[in-house]
N, C-alpha and C. Protein backbone atom coordinates (compact mmCIF):
# COMPACT_ATOMS: atom_id res chain seq x y z
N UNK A 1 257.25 228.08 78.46
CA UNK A 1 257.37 226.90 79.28
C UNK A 1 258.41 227.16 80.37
N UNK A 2 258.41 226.33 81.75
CA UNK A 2 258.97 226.89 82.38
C UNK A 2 260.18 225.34 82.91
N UNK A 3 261.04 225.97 83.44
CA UNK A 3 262.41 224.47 82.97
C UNK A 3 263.53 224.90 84.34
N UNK A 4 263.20 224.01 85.22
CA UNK A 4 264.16 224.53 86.60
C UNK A 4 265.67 223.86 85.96
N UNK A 5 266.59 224.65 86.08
CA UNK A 5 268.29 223.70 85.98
C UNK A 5 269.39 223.81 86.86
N UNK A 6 269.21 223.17 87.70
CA UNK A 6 270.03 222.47 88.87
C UNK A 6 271.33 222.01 88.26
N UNK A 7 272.46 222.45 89.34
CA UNK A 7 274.10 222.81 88.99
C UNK A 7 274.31 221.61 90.13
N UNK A 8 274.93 220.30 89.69
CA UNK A 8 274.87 219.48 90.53
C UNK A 8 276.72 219.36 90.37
N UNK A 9 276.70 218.72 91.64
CA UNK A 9 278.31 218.28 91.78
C UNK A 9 278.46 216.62 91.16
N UNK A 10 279.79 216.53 91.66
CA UNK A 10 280.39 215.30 91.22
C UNK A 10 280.05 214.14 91.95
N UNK A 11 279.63 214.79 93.26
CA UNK A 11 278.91 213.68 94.16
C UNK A 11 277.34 213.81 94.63
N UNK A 12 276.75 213.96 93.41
CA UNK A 12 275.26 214.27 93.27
C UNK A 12 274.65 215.12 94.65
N UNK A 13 275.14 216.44 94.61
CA UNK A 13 274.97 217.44 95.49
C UNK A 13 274.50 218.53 94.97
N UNK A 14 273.47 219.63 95.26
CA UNK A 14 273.00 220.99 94.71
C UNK A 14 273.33 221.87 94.73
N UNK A 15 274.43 222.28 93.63
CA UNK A 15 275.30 223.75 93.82
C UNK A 15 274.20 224.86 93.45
N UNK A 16 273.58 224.63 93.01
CA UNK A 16 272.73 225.72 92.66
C UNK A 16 271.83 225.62 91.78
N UNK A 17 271.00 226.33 91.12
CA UNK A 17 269.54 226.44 90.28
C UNK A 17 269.21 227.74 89.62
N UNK A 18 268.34 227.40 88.93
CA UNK A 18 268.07 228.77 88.35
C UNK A 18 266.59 228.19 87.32
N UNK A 19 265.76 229.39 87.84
CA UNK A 19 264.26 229.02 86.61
C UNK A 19 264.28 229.60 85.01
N UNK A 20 264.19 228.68 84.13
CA UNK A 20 264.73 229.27 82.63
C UNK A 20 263.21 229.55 82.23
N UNK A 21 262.31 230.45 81.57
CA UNK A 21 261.29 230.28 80.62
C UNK A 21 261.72 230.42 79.46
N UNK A 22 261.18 229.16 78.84
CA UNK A 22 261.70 229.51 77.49
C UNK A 22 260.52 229.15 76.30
N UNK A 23 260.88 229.60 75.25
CA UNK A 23 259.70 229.45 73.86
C UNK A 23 260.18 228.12 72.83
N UNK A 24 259.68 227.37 72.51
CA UNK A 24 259.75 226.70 71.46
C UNK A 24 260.12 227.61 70.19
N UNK A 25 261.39 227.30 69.23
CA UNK A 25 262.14 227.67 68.16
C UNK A 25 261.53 226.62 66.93
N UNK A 26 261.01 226.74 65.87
CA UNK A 26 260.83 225.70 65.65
C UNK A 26 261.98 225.37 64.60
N UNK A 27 262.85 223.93 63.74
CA UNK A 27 263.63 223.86 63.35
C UNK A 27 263.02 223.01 62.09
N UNK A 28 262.95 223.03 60.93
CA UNK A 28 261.89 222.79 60.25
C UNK A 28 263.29 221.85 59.16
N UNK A 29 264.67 222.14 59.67
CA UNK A 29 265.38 221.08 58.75
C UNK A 29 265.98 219.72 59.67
N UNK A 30 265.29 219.87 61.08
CA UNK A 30 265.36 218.80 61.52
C UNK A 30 264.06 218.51 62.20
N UNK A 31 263.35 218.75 61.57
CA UNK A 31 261.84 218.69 61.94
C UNK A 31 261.65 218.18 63.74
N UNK A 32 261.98 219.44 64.11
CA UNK A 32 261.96 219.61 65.37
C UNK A 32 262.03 220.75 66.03
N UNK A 33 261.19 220.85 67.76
CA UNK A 33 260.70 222.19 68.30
C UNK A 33 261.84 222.45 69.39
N UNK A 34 262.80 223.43 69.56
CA UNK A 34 263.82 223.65 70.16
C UNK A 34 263.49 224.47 71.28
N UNK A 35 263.59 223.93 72.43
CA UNK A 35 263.09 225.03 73.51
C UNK A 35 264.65 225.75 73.81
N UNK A 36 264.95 227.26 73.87
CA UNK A 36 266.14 228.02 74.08
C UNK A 36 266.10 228.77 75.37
N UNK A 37 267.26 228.42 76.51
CA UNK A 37 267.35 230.10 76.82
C UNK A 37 267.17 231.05 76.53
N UNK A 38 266.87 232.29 76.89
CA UNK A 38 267.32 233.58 76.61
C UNK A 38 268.36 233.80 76.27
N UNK A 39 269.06 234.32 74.69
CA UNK A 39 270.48 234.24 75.04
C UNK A 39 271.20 233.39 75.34
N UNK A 40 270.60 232.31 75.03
CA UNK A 40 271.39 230.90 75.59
C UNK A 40 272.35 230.78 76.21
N UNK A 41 271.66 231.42 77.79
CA UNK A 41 272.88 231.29 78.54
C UNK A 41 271.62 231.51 80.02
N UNK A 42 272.17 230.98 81.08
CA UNK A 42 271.36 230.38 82.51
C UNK A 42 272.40 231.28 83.65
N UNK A 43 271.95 231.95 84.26
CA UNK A 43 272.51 232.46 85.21
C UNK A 43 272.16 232.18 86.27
N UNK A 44 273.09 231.23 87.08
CA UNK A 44 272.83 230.19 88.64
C UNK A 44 273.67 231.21 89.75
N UNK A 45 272.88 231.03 90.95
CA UNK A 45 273.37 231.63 92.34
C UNK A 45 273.98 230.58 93.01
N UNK A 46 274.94 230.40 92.65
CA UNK A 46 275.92 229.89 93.63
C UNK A 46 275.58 229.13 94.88
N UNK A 47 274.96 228.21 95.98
CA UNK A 47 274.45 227.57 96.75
C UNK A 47 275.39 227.01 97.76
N UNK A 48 276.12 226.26 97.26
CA UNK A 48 277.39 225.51 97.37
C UNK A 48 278.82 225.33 96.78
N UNK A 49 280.05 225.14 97.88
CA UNK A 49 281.16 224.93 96.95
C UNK A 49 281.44 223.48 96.30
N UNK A 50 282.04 223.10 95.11
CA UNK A 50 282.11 222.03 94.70
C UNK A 50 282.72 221.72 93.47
N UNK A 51 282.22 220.71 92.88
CA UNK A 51 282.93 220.89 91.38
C UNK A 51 281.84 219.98 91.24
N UNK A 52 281.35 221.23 89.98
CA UNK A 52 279.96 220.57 89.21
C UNK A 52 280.16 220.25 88.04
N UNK A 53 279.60 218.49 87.86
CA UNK A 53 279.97 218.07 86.74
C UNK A 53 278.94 217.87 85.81
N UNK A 54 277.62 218.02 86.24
CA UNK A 54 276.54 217.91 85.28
C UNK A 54 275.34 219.14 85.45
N UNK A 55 274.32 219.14 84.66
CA UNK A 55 273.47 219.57 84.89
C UNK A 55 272.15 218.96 84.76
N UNK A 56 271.28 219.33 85.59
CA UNK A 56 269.60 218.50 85.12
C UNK A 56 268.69 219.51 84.85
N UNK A 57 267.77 219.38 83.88
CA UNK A 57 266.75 220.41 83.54
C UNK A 57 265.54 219.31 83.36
N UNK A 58 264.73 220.14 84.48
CA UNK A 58 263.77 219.97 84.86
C UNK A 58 262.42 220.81 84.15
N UNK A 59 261.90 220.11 83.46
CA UNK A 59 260.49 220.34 82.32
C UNK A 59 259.12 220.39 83.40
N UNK A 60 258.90 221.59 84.16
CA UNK A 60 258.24 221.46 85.17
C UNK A 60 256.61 221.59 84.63
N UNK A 61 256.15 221.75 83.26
CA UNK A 61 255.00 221.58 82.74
C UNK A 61 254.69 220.40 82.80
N UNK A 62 255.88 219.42 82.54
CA UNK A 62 254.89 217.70 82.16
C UNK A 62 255.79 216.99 83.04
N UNK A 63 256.98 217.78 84.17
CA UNK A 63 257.62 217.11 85.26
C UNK A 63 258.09 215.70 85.13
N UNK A 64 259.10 216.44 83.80
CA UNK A 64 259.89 215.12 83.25
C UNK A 64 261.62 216.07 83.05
N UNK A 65 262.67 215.57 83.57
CA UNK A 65 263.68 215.94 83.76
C UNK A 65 264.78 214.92 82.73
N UNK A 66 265.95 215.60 82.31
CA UNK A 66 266.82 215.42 81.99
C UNK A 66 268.69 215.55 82.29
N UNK A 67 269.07 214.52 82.54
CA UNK A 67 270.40 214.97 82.72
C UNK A 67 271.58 215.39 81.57
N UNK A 68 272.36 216.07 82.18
CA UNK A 68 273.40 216.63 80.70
C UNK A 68 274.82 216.97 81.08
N UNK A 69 275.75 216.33 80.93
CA UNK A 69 277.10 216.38 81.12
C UNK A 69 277.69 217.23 80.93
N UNK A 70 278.64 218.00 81.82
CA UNK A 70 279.27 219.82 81.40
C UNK A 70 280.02 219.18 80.33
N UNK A 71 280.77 219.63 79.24
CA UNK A 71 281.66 220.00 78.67
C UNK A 71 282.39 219.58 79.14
N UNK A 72 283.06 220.19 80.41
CA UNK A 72 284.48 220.64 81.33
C UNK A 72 283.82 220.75 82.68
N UNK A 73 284.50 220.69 83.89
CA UNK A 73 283.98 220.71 85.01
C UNK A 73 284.23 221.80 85.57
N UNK A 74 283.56 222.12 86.55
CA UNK A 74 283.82 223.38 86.98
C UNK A 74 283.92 223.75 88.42
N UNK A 75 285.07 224.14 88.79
CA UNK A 75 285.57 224.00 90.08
C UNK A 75 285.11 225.58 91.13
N UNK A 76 284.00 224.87 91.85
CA UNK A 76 283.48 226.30 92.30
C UNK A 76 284.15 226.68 93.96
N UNK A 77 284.98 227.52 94.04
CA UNK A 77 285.50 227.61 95.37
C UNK A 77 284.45 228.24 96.72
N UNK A 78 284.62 228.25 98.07
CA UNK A 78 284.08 228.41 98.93
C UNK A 78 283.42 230.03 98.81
N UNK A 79 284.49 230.39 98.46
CA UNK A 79 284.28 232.41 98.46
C UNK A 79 283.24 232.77 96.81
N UNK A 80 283.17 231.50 96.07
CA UNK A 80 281.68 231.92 95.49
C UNK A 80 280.75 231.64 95.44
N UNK A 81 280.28 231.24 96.69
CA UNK A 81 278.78 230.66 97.18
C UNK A 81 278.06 232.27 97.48
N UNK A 82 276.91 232.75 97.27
CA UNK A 82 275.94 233.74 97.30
C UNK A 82 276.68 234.42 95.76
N UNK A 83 277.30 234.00 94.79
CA UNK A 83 277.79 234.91 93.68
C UNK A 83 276.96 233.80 92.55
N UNK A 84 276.98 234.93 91.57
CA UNK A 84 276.49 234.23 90.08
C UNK A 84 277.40 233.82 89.15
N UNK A 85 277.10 232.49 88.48
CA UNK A 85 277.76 231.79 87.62
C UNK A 85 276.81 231.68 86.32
N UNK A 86 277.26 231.77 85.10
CA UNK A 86 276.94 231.86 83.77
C UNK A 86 277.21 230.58 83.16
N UNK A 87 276.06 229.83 82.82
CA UNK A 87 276.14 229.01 82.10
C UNK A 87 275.67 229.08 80.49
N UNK A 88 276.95 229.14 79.86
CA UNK A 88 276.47 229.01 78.35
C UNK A 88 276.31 227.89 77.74
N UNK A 89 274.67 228.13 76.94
CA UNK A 89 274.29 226.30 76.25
C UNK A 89 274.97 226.45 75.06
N UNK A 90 275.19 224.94 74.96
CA UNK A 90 275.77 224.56 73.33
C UNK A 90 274.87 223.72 72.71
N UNK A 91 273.54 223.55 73.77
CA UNK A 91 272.33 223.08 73.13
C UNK A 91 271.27 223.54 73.28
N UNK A 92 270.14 223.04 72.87
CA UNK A 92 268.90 223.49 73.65
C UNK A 92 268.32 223.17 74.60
N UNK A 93 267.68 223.72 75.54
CA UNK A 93 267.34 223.02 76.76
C UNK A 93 266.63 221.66 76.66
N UNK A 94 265.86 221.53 75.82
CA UNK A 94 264.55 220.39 75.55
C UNK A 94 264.55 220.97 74.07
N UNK A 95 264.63 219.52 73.24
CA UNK A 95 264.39 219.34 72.26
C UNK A 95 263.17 218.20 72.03
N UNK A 96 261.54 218.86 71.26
CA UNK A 96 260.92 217.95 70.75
C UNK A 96 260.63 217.54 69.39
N UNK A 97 261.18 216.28 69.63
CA UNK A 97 261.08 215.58 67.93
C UNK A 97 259.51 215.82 67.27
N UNK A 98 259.66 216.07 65.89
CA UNK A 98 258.51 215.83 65.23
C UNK A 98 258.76 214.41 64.46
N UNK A 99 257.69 213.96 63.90
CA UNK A 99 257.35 212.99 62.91
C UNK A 99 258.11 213.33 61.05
N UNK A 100 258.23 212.53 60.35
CA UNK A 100 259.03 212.77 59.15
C UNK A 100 257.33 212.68 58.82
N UNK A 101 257.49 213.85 57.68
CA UNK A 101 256.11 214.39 57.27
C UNK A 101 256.00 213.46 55.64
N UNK A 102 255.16 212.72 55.66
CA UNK A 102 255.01 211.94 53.87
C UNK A 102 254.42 212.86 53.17
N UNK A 103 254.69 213.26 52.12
CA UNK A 103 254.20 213.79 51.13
C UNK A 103 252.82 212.71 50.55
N UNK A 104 251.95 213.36 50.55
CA UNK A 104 251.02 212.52 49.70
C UNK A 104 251.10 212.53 48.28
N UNK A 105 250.79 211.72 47.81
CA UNK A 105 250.68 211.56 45.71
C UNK A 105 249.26 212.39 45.30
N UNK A 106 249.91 213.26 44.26
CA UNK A 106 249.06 214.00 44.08
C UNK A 106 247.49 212.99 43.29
N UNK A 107 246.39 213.43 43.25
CA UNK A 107 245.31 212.98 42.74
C UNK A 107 244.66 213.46 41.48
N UNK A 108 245.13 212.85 40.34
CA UNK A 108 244.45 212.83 39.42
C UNK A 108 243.13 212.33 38.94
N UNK A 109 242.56 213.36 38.43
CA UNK A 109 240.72 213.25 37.92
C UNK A 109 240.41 213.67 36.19
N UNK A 110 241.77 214.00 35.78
CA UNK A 110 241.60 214.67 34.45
C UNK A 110 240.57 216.16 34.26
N UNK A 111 240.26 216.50 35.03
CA UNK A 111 239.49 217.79 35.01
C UNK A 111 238.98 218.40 36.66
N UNK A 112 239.16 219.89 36.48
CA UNK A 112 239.33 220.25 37.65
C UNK A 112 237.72 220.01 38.05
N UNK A 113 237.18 219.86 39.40
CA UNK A 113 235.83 219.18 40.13
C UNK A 113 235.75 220.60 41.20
N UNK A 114 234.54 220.67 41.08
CA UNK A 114 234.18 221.43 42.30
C UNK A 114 232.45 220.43 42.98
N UNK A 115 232.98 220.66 44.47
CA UNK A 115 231.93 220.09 45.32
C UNK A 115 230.86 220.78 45.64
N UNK A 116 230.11 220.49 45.78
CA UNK A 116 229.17 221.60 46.17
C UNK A 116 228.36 221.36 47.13
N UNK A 117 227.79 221.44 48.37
CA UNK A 117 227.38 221.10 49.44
C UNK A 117 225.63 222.36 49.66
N UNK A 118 224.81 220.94 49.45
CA UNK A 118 223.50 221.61 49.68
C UNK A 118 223.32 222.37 50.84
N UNK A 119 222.58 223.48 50.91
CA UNK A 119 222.59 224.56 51.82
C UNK A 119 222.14 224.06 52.87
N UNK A 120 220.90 222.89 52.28
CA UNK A 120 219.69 222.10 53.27
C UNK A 120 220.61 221.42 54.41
N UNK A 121 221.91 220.80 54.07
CA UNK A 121 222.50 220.42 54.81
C UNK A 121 223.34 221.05 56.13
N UNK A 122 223.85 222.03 55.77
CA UNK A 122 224.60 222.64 56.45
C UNK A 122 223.79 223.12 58.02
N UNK A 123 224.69 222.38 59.03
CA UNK A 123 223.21 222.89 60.42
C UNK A 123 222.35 221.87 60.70
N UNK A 124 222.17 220.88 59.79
CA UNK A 124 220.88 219.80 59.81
C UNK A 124 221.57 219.04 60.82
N UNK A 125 220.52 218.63 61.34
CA UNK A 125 220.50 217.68 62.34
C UNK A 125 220.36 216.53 62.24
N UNK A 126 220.85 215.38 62.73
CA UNK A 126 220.38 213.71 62.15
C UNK A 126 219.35 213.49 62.84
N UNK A 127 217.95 212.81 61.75
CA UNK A 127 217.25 212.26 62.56
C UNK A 127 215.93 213.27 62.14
N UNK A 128 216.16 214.56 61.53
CA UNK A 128 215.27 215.01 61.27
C UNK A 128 215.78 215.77 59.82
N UNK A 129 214.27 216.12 58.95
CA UNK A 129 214.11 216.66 57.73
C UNK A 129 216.18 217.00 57.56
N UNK A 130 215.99 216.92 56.07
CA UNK A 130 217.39 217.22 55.51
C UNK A 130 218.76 217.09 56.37
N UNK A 131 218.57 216.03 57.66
CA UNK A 131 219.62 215.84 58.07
C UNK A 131 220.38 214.56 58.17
């Protein structure tokens, strides 16, 4: 999947971007699909000077975006605009929830059953012979 993340300032300005692809992780004790960096970490080109206080990641498959608050802010001076900055996650980019899975009750018959499905059927058509 592919996930643009824009390095925005304090006064909703574009320090920079960077395109993440990433894979769904799946997390099966919080029954949920974790999309990750590489290395969970985003490497942005510098655009502008500023002090960037958030970030937005942009879910460009179903072009639904999210905002996300730095940690700490980060004060980018004039002389590192065309340089790269490393952003390390302490989350995942996009997290999708699953459903809490019910266990069904098992089914008792007192003896094991087997089904058996006439051959005539299999392929038949409705509406005509054996279907």
């Amino acid at each position: 999947m592919k996930f643009v993340i824009r390095l925005m300032s304090d006064d909703d300005r574009l320090m920079g971007w960077a395109e993440v692809h990433a894979s769904a992780q799946s997390n099966t004790e919080m029954s949920r699909a974790e999309f990750r960096a590489p290395n969970d970490q985003t490497r942005f080109r510098i655009d502008a000077p500023g002090t960037a206080t958030y970030i937005t990641v942009h879910w460009t498959d179903f072009d639904v975006r999210r905002k996300a608050n730095m940690v700490a802010a980060l004060v980018v001076p004039p002389e590192a605009v065309g340089k790269e900055a490393i952003y390390a996650w302490i989350e995942p980019l996009w997290c999708v929830n699953g459903q809490k899975i019910d266990v069904l009750p098992p089914v008792t018959v007192g003896s094991n059953q087997s089904i058996l499905v006439p051959l005539g059927v299999i392929g038949a058509v409705p509406g005509q012979p054996g279907g």
